[in-house]
C-alpha atoms as a PDB file:
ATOM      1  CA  UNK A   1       0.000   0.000   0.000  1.00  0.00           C
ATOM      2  CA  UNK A   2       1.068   3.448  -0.693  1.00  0.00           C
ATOM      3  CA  UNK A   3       0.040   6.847  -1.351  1.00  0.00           C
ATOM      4  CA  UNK A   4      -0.261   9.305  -4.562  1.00  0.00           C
ATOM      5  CA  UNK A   5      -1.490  12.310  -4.292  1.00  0.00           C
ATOM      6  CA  UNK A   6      -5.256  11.391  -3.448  1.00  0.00           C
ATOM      7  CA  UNK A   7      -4.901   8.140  -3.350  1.00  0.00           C
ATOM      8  CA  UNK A   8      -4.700   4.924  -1.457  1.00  0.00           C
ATOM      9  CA  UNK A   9      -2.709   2.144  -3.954  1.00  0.00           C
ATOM     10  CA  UNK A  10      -3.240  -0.947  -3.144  1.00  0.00           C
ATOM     11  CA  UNK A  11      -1.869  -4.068  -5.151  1.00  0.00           C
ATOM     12  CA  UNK A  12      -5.618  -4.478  -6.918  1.00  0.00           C
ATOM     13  CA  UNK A  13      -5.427  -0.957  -7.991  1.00  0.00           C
ATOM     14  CA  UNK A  14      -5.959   2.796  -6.065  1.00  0.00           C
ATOM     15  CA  UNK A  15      -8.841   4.041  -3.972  1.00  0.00           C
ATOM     16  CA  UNK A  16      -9.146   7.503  -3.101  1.00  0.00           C
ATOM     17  CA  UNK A  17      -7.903   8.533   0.067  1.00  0.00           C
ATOM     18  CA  UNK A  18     -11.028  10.528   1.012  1.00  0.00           C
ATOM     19  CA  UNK A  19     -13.038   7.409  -0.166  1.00  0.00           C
ATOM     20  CA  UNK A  20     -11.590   5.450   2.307  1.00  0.00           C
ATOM     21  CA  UNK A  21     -11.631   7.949   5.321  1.00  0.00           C
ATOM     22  CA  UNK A  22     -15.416   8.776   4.369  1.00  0.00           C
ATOM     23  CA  UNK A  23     -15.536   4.914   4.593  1.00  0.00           C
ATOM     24  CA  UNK A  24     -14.434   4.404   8.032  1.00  0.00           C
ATOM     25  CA  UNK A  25     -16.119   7.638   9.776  1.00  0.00           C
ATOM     26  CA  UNK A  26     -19.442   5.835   8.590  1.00  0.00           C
ATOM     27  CA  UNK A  27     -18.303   2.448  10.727  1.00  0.00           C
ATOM     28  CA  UNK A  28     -17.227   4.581  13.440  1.00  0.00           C
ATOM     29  CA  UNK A  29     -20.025   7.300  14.291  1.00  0.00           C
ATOM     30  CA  UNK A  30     -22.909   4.626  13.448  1.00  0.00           C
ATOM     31  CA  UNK A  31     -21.424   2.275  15.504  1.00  0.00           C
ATOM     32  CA  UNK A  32     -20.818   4.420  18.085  1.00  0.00           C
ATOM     33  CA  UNK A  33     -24.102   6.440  18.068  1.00  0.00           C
ATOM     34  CA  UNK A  34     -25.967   3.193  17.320  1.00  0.00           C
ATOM     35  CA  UNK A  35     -24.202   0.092  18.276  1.00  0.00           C
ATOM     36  CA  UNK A  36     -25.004  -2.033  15.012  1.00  0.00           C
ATOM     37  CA  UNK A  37     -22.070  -3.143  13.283  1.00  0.00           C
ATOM     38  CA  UNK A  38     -25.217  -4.525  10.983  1.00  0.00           C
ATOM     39  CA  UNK A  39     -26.329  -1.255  10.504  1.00  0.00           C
ATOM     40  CA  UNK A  40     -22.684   0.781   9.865  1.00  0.00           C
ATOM     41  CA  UNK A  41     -21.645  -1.843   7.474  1.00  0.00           C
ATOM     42  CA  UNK A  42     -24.907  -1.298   5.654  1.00  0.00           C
ATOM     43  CA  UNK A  43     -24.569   2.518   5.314  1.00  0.00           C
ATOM     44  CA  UNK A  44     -21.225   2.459   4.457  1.00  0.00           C
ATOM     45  CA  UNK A  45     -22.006   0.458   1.828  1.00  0.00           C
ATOM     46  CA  UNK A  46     -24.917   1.477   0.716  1.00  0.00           C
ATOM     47  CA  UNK A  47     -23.675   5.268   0.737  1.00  0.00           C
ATOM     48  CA  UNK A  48     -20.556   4.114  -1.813  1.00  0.00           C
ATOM     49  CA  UNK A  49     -22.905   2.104  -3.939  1.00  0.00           C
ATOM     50  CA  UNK A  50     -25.170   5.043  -4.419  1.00  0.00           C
ATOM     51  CA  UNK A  51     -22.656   7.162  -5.411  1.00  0.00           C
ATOM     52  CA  UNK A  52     -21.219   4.900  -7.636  1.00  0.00           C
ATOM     53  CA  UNK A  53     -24.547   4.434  -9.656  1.00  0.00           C
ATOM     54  CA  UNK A  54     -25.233   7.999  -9.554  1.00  0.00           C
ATOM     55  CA  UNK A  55     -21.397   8.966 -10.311  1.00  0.00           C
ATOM     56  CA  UNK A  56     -21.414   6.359 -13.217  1.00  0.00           C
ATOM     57  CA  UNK A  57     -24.671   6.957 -14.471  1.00  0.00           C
ATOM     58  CA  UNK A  58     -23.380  10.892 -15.103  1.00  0.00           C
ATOM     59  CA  UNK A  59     -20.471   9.996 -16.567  1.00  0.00           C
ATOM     60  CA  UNK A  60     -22.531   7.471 -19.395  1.00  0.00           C
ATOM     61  CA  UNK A  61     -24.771  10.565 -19.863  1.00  0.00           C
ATOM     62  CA  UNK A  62     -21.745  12.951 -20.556  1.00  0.00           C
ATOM     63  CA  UNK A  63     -20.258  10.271 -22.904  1.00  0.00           C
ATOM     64  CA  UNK A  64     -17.611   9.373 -20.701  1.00  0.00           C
ATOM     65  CA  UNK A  65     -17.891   5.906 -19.876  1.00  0.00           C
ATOM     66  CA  UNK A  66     -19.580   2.966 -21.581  1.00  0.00           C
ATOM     67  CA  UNK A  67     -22.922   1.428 -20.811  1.00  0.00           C
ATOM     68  CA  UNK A  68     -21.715  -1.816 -20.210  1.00  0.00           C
ATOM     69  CA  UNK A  69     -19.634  -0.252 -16.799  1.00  0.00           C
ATOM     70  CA  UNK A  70     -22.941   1.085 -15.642  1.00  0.00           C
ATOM     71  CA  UNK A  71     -24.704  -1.871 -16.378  1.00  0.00           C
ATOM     72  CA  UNK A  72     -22.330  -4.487 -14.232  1.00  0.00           C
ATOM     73  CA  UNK A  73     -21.816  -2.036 -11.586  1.00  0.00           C
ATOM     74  CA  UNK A  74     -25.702  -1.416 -11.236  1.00  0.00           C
ATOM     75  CA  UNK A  75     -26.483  -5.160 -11.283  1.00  0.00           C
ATOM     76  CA  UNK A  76     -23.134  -5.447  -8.729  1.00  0.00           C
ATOM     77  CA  UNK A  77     -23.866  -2.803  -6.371  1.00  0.00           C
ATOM     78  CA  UNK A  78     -27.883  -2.086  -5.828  1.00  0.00           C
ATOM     79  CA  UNK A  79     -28.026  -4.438  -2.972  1.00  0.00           C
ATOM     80  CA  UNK A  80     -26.090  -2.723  -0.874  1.00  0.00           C
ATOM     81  CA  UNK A  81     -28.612   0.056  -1.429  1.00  0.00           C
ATOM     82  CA  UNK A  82     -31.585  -1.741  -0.972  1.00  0.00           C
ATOM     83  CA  UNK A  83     -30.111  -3.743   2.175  1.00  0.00           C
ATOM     84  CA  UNK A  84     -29.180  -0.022   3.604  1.00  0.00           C
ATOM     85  CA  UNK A  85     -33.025   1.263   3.174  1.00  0.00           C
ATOM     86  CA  UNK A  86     -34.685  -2.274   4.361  1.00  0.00           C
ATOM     87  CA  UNK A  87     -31.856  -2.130   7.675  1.00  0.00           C
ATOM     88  CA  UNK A  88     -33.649   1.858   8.446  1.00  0.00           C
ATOM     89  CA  UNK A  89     -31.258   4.091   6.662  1.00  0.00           C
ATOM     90  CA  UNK A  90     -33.715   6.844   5.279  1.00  0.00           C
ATOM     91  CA  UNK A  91     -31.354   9.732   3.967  1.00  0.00           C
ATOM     92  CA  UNK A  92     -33.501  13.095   4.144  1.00  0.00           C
ATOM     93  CA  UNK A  93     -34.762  14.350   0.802  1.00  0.00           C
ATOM     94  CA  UNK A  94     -34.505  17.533   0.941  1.00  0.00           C
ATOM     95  CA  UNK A  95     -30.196  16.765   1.560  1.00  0.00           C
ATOM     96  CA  UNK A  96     -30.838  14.513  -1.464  1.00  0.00           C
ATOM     97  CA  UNK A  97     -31.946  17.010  -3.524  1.00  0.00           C
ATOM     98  CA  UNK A  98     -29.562  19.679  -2.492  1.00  0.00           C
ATOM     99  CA  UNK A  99     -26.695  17.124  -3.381  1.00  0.00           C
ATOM    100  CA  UNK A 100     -28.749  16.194  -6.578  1.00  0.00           C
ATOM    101  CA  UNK A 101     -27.851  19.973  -7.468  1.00  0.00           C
ATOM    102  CA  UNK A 102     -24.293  20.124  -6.478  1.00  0.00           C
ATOM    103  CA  UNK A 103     -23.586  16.818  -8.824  1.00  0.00           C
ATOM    104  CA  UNK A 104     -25.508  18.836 -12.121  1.00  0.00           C
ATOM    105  CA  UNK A 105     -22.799  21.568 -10.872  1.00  0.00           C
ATOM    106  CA  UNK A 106     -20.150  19.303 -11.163  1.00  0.00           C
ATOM    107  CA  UNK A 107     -21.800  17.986 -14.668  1.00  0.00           C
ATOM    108  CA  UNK A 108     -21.988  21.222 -16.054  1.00  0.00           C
ATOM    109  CA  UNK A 109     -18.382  22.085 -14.927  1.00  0.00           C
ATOM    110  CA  UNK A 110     -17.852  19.576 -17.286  1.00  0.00           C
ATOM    111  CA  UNK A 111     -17.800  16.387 -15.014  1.00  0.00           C
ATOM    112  CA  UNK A 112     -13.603  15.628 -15.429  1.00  0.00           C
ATOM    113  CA  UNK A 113     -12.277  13.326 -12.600  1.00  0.00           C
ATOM    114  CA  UNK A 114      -8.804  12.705 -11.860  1.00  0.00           C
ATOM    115  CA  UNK A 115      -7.747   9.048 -12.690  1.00  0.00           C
ATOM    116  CA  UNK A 116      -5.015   7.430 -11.024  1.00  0.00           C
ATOM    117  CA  UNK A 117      -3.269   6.323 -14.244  1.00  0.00           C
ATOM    118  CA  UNK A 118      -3.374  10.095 -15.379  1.00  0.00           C
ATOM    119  CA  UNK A 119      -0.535  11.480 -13.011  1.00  0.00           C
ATOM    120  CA  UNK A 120       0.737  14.838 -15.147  1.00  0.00           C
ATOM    121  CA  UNK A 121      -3.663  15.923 -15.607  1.00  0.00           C
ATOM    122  CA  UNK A 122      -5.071  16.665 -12.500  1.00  0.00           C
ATOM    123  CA  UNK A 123      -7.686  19.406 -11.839  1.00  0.00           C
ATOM    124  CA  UNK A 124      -8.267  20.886  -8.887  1.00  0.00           C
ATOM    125  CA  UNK A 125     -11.730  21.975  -9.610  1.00  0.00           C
ATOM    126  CA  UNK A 126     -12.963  18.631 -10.879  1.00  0.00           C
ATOM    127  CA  UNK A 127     -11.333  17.244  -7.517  1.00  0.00           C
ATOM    128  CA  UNK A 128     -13.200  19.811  -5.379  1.00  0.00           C
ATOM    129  CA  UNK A 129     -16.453  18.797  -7.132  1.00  0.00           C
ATOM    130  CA  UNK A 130     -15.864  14.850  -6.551  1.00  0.00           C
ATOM    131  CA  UNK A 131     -15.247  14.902  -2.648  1.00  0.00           C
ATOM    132  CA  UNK A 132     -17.709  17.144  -1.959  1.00  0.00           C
ATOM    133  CA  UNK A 133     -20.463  15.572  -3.986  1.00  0.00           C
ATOM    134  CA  UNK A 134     -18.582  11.602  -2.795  1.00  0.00           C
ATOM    135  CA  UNK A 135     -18.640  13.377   1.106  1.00  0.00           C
ATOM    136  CA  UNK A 136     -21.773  14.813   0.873  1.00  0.00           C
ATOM    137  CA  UNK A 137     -23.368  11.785   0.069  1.00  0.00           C
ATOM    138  CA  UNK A 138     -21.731  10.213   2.550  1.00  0.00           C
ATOM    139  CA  UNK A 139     -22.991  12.783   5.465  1.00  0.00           C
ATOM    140  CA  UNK A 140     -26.483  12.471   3.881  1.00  0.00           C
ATOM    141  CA  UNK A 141     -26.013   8.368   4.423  1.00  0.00           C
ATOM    142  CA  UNK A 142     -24.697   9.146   7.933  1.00  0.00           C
ATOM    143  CA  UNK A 143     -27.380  11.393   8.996  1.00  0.00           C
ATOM    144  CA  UNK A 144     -29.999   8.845   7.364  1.00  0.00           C
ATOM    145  CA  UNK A 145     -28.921   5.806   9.687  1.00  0.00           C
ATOM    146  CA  UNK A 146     -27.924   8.175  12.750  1.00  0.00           C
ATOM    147  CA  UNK A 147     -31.426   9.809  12.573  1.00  0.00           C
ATOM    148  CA  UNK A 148     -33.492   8.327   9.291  1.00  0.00           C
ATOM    149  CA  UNK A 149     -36.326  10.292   7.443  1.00  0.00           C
ATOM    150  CA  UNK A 150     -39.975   9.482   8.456  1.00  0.00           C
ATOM    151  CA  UNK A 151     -42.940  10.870   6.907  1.00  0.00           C
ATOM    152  CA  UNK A 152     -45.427  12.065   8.847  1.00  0.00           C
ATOM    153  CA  UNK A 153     -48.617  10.636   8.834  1.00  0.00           C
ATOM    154  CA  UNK A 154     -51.698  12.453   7.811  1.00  0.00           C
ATOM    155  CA  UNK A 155     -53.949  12.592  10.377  1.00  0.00           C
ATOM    156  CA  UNK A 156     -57.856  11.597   9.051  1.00  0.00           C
ATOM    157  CA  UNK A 157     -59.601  15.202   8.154  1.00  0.00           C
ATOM    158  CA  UNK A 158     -63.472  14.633   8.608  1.00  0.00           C
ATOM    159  CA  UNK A 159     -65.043  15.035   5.661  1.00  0.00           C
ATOM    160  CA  UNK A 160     -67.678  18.433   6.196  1.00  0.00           C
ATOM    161  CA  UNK A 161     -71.098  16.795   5.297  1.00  0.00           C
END
């Protein structure tokens, strides 16, 4: 293991280093605040699955990635997802849709990300855009098993006769 720049290499390839710390604050603070290693492993999880359908779903709109990389990754990783929301982890919408508008930011920025195997182009703008849109998903999945979304239930109105 070593690092570059942002990230973590590893002998199966590099991970970003905020990735990984975004990763492990997740275990800790649910775990801590809700003592469910069940639960932390789920939002982890389920928070870097999201983003990576999201992130890769983006970057086939845009023309920057093929189909078939969406496709395996979205019949890989949507479990984790759905096992995060049937555990309890309800991220709020109104945080969803606030990050919603922060990635269409980063999209019409132009939506570059720094590869690993591209050492001399790196952008410091497109790198701004990916951890906060990566974090902020993360804090949304955080706050979403830590203290999940419920709607409220409507109350019966009489009906006036």
């Amino acid at each position: 293991m070593a690092l570059s720049r942002v990230w973590v290499v590893f002998p199966f390839g590099a991970i970003r280093l905020s990735t990984l710390l975004a990763f492990a604050a997740i275990l800790v603070i649910v775990m801590w605040l809700r003592r469910s290693p069940l639960l932390a492993f789920l939002t982890a999880m389920g928070w870097w699955s999201a983003y990576e359908i999201v992130f890769q779903s983006v970057a086939l709109a845009l023309g920057r990635e093929p189909w078939q990389q969406l496709f395996y990754l979205v019949t890989g990783v949507t479990g984790w997802v759905i096992a995060a929301h049937l555990i309890g982890v309800r991220p709020h919408p109104l945080l969803l849709l606030i990050w919603a508008l922060s990635m269409a930011g980063w999209a019409a920025y132009g939506f570059h990300y720094n590869n690993y195997n591209q050492p001399n182009v790196f952008s410091v703008g497109d790198e701004a855009f990916n951890v906060a849109t990566k974090d902020g998903m993360a804090v949304i999945y955080l706050i979403g098993a830590v203290a999940p979304f419920r709607l409220k239930r409507r109350r019966d109105v009489p009906i006036a006769v």
